[in-house]
PDB file of N, CA and C in Angstrom:
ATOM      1  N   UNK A   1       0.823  -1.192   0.000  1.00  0.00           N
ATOM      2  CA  UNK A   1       0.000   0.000   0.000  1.00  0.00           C
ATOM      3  C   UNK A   1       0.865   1.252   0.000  1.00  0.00           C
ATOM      4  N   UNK A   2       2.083   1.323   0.388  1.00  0.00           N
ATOM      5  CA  UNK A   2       3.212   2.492   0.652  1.00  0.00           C
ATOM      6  C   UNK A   2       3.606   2.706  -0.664  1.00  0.00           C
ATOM      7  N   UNK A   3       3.356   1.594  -1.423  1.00  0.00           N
ATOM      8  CA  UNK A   3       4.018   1.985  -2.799  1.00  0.00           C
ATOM      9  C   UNK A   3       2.259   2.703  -3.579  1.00  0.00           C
ATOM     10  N   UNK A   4       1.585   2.097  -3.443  1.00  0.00           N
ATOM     11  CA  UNK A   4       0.550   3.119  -4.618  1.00  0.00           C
ATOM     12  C   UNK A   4       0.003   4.083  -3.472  1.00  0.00           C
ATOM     13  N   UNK A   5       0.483   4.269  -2.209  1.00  0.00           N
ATOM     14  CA  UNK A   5      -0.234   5.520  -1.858  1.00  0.00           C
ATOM     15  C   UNK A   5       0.925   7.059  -2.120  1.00  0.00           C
ATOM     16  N   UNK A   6       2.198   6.561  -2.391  1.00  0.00           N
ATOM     17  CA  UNK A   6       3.275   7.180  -2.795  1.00  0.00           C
ATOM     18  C   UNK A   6       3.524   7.474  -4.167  1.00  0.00           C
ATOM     19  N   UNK A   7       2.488   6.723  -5.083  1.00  0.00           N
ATOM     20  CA  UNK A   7       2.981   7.015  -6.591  1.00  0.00           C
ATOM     21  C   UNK A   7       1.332   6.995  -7.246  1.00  0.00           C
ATOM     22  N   UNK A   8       1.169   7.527  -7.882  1.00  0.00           N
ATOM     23  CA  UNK A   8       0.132   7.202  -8.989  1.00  0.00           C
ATOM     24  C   UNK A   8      -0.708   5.988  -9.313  1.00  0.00           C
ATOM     25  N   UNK A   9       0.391   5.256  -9.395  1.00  0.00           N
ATOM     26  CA  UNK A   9      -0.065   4.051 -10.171  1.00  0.00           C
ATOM     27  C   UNK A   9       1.411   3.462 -10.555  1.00  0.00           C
ATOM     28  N   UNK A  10       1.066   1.715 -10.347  1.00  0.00           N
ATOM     29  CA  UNK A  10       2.099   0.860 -10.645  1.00  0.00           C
ATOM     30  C   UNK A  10       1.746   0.195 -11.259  1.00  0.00           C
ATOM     31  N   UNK A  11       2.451  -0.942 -12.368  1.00  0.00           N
ATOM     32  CA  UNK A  11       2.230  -2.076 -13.211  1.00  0.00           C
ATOM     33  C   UNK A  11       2.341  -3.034 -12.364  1.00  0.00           C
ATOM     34  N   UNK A  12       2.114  -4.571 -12.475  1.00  0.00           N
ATOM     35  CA  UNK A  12       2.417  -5.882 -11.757  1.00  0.00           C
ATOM     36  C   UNK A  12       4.041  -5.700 -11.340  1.00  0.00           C
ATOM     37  N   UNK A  13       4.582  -5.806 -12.617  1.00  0.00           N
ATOM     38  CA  UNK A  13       6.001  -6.514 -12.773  1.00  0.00           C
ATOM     39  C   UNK A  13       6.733  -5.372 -11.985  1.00  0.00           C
ATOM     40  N   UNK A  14       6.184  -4.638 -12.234  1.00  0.00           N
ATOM     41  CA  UNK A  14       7.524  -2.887 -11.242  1.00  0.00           C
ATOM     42  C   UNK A  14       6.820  -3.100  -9.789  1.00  0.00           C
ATOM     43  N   UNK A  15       6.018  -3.678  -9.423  1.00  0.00           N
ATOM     44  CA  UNK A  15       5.682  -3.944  -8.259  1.00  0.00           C
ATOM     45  C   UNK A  15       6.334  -5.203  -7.481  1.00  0.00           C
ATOM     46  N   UNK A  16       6.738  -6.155  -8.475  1.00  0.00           N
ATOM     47  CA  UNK A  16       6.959  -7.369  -8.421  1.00  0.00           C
ATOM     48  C   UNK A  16       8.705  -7.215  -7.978  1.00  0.00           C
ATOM     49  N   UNK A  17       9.499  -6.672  -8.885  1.00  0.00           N
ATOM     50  CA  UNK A  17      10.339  -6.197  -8.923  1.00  0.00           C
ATOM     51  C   UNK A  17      10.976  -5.620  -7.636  1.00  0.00           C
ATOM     52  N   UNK A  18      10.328  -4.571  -7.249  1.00  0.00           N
ATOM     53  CA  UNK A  18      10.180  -3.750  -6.449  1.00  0.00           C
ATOM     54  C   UNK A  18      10.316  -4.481  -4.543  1.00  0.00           C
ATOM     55  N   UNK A  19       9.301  -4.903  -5.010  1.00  0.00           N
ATOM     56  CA  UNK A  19       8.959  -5.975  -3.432  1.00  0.00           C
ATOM     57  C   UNK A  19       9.738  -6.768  -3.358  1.00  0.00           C
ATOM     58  N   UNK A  20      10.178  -7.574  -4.600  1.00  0.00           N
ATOM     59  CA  UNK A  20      11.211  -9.145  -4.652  1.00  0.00           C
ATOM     60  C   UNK A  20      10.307 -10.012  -3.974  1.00  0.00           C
ATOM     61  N   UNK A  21       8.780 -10.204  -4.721  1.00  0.00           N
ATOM     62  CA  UNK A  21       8.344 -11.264  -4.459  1.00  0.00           C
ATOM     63  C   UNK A  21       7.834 -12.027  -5.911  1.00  0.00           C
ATOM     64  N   UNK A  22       7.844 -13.085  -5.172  1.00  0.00           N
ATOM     65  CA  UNK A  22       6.875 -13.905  -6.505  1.00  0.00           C
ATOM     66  C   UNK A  22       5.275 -13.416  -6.937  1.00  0.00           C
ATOM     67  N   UNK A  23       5.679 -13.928  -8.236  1.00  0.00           N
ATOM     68  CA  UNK A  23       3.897 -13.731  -9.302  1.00  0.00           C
ATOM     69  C   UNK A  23       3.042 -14.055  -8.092  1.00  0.00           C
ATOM     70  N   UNK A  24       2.852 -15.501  -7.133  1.00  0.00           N
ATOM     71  CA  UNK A  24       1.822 -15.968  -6.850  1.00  0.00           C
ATOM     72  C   UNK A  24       1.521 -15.177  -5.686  1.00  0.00           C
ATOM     73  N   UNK A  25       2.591 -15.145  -4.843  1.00  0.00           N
ATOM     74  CA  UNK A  25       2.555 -13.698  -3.306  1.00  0.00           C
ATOM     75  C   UNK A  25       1.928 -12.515  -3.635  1.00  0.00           C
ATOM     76  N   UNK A  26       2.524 -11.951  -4.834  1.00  0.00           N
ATOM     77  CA  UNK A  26       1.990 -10.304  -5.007  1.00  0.00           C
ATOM     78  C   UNK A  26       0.666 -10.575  -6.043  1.00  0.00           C
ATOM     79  N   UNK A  27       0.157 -11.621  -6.151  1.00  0.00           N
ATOM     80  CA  UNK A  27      -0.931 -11.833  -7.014  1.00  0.00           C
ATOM     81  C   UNK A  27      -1.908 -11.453  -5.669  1.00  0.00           C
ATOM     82  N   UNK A  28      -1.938 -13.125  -4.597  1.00  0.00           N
ATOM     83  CA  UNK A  28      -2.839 -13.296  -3.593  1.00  0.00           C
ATOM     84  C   UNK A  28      -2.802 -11.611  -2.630  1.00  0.00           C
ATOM     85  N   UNK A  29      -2.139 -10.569  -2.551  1.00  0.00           N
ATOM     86  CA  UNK A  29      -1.823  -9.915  -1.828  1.00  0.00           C
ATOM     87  C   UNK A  29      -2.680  -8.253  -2.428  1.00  0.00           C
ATOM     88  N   UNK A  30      -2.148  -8.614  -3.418  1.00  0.00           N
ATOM     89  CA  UNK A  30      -3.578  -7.487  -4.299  1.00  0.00           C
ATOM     90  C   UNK A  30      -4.585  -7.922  -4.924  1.00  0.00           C
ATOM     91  N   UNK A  31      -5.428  -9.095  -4.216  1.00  0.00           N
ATOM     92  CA  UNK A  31      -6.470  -9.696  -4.849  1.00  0.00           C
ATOM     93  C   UNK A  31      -6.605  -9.784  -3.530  1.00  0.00           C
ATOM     94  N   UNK A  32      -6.545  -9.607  -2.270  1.00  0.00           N
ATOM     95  CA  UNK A  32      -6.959  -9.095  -0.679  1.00  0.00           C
ATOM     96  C   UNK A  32      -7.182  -7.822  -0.774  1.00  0.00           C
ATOM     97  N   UNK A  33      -6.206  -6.842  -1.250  1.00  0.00           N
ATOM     98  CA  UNK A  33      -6.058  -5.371  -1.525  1.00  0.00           C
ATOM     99  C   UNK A  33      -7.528  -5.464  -2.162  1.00  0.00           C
ATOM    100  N   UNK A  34      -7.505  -5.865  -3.431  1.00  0.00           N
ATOM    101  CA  UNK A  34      -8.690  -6.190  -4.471  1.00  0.00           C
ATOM    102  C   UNK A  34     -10.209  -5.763  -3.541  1.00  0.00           C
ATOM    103  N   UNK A  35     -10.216  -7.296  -2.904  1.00  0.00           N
ATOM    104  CA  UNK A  35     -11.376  -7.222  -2.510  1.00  0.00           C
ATOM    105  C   UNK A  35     -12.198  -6.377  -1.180  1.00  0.00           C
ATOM    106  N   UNK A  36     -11.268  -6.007  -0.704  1.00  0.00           N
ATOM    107  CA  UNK A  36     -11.508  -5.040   0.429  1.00  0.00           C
ATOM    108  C   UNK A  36     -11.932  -3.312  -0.531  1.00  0.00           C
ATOM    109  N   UNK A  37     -11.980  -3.023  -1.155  1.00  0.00           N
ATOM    110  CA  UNK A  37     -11.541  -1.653  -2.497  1.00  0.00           C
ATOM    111  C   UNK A  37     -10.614  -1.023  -1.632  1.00  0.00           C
ATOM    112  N   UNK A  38      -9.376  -1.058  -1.511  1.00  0.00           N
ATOM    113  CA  UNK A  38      -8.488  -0.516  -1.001  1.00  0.00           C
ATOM    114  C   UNK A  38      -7.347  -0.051  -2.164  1.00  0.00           C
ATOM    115  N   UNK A  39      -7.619  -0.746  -3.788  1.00  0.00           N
ATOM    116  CA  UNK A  39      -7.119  -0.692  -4.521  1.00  0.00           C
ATOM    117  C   UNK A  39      -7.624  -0.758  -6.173  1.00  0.00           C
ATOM    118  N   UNK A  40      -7.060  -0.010  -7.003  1.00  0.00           N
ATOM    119  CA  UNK A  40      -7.717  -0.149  -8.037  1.00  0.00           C
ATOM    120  C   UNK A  40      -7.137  -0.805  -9.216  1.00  0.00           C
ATOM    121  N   UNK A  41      -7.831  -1.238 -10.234  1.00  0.00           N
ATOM    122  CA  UNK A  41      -7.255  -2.305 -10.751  1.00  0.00           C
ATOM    123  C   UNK A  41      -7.606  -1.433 -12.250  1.00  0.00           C
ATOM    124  N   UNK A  42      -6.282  -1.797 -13.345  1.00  0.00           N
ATOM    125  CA  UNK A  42      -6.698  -1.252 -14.468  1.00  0.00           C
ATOM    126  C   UNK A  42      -5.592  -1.892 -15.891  1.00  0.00           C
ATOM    127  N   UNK A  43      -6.551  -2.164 -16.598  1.00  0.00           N
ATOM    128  CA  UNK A  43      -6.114  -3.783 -17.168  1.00  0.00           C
ATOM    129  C   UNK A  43      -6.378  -2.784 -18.571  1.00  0.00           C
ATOM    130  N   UNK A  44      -4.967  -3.032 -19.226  1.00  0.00           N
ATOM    131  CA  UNK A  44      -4.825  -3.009 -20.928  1.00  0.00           C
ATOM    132  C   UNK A  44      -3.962  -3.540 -21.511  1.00  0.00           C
ATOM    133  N   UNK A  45      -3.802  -2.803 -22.727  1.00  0.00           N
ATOM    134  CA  UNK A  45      -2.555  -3.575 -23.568  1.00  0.00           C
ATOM    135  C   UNK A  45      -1.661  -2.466 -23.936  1.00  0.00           C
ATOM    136  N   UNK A  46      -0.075  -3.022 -24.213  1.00  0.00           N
ATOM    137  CA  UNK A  46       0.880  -2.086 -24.759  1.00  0.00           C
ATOM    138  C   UNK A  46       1.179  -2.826 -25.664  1.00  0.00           C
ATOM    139  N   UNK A  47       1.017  -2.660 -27.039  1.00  0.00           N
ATOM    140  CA  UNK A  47       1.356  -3.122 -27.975  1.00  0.00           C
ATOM    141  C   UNK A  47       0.137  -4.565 -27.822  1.00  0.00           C
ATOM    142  N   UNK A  48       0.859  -5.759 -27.635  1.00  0.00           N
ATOM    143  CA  UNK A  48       0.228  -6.807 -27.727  1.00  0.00           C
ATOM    144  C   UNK A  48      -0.045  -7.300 -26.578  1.00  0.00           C
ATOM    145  N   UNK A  49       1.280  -6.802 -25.516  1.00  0.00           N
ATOM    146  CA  UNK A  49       0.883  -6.944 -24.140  1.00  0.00           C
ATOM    147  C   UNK A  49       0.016  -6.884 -23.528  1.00  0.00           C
ATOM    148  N   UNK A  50      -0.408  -7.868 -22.210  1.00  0.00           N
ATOM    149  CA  UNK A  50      -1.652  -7.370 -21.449  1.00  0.00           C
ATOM    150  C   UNK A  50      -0.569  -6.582 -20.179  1.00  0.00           C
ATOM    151  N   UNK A  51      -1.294  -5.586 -19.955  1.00  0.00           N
ATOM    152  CA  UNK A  51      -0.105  -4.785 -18.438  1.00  0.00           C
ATOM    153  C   UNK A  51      -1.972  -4.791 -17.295  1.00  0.00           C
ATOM    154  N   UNK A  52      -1.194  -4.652 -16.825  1.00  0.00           N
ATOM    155  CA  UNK A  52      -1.811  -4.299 -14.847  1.00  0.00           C
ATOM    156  C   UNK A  52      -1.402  -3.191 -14.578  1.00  0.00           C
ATOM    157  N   UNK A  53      -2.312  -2.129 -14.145  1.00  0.00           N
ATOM    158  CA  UNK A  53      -1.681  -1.476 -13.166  1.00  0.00           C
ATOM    159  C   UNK A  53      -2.840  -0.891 -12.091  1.00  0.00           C
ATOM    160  N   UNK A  54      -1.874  -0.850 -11.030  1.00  0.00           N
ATOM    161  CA  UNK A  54      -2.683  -0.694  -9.854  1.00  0.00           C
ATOM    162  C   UNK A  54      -2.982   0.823  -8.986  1.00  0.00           C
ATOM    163  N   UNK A  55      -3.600   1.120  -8.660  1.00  0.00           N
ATOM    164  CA  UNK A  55      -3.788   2.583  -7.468  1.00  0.00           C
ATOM    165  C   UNK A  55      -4.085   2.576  -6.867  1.00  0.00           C
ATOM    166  N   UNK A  56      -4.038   2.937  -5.784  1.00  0.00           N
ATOM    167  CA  UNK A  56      -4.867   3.376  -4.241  1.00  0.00           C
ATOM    168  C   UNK A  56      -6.169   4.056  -4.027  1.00  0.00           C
ATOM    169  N   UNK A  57      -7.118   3.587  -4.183  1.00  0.00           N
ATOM    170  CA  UNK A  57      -8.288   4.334  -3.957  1.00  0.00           C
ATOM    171  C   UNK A  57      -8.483   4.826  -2.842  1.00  0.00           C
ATOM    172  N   UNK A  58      -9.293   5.787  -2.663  1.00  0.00           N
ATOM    173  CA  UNK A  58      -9.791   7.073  -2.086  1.00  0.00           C
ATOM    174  C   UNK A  58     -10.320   6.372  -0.280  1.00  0.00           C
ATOM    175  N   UNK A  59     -10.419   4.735  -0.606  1.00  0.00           N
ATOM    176  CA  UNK A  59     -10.732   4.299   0.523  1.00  0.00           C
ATOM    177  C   UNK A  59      -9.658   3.717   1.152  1.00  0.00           C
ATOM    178  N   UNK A  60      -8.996   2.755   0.715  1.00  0.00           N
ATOM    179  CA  UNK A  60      -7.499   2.268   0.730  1.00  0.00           C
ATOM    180  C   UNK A  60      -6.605   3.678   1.208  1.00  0.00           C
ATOM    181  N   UNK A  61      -6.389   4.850   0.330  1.00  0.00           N
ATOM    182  CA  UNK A  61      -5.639   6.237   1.102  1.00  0.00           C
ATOM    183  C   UNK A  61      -5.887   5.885   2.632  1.00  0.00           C
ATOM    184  N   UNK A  62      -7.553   6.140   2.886  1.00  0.00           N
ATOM    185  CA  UNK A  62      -8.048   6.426   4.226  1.00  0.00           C
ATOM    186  C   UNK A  62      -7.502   4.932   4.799  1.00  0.00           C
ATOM    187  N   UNK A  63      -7.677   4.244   5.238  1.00  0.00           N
ATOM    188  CA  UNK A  63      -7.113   3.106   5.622  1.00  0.00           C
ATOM    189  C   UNK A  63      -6.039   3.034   5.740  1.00  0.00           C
ATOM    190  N   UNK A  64      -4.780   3.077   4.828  1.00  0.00           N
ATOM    191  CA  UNK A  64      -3.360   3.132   5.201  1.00  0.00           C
ATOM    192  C   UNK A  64      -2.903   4.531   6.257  1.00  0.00           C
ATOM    193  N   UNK A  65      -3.560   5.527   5.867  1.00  0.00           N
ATOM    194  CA  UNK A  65      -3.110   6.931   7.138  1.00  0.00           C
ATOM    195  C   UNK A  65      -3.509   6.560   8.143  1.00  0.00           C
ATOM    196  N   UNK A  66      -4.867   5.883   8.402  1.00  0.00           N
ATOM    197  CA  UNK A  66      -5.397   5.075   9.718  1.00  0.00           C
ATOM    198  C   UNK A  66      -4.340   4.514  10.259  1.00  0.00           C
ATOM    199  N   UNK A  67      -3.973   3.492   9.625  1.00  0.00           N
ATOM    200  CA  UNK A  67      -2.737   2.112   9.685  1.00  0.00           C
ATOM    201  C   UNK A  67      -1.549   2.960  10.490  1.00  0.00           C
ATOM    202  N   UNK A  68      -1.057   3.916   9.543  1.00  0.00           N
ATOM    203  CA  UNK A  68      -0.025   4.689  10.111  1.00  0.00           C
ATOM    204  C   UNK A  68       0.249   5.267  11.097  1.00  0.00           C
ATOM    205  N   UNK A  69      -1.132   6.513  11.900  1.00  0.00           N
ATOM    206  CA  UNK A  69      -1.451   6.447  12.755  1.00  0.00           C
ATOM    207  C   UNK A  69      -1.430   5.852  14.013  1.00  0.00           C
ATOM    208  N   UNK A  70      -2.063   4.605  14.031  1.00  0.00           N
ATOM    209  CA  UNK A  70      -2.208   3.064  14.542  1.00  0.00           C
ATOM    210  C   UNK A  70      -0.547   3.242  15.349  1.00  0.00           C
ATOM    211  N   UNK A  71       0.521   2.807  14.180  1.00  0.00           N
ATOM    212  CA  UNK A  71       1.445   2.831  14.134  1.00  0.00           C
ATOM    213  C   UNK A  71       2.701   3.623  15.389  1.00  0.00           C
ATOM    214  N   UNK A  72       2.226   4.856  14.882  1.00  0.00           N
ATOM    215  CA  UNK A  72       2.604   5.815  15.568  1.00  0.00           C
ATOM    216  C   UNK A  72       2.356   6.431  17.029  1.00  0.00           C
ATOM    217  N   UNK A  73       0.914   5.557  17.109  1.00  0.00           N
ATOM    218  CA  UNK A  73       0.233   5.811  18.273  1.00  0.00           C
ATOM    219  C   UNK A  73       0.644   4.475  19.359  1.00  0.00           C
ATOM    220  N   UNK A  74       1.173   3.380  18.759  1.00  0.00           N
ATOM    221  CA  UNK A  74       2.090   2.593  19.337  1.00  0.00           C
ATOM    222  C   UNK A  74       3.520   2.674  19.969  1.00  0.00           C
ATOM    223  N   UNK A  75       4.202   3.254  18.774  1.00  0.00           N
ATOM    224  CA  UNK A  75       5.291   3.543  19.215  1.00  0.00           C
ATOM    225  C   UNK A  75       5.684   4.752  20.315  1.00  0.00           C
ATOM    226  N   UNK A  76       5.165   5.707  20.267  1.00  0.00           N
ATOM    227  CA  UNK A  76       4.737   6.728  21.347  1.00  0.00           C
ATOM    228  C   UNK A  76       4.308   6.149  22.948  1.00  0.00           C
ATOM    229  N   UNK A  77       3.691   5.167  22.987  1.00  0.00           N
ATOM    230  CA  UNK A  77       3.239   4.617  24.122  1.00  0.00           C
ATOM    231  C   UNK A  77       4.363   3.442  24.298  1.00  0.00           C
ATOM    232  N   UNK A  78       5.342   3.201  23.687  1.00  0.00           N
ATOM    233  CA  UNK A  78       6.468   2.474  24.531  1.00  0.00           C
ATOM    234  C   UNK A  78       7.664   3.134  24.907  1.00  0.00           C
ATOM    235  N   UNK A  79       7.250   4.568  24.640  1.00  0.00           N
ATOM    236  CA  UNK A  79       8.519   5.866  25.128  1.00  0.00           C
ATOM    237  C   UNK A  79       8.614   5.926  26.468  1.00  0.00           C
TER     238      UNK A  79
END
């Protein structure tokens, strides 16, 4: 989520890349993303290619600053 709430929009493979995980990990992992709408999904072609690419929706944003929060509001309370 740090990566599409930080950028625009990503493809599979620059995500894939990116993380250093496998097809099947970063498949099951934005097909959770998927189904919660925490993420958006947007499917074409380059040339003959099929590409993926993914974004952070407007609900997913709200959810990860939550998360962060969360986060922060943890670490503060073991000071």
């Amino acid at each position: 989520m740090s990566v599409l709430v930080a950028n625009e929009s990503y493809d599979f493979n620059s995500l894939k890349e990116l993380l250093d995980v496998t097809d099947g990990n970063l498949a099951s992992h934005l097909k959770a993303l998927e189904k919660e709408e925490y993420i958006l999904v947007n499917k074409s072609f380059i040339g003959r290619k099929p590409n993926t690419r993914y974004e952070a929706s407007a609900k997913g944003k709200t959810a990860f600053k939550k998360h962060l929060e969360a986060l922060e509001n943890l670490i503060k309370q073991q000071k």
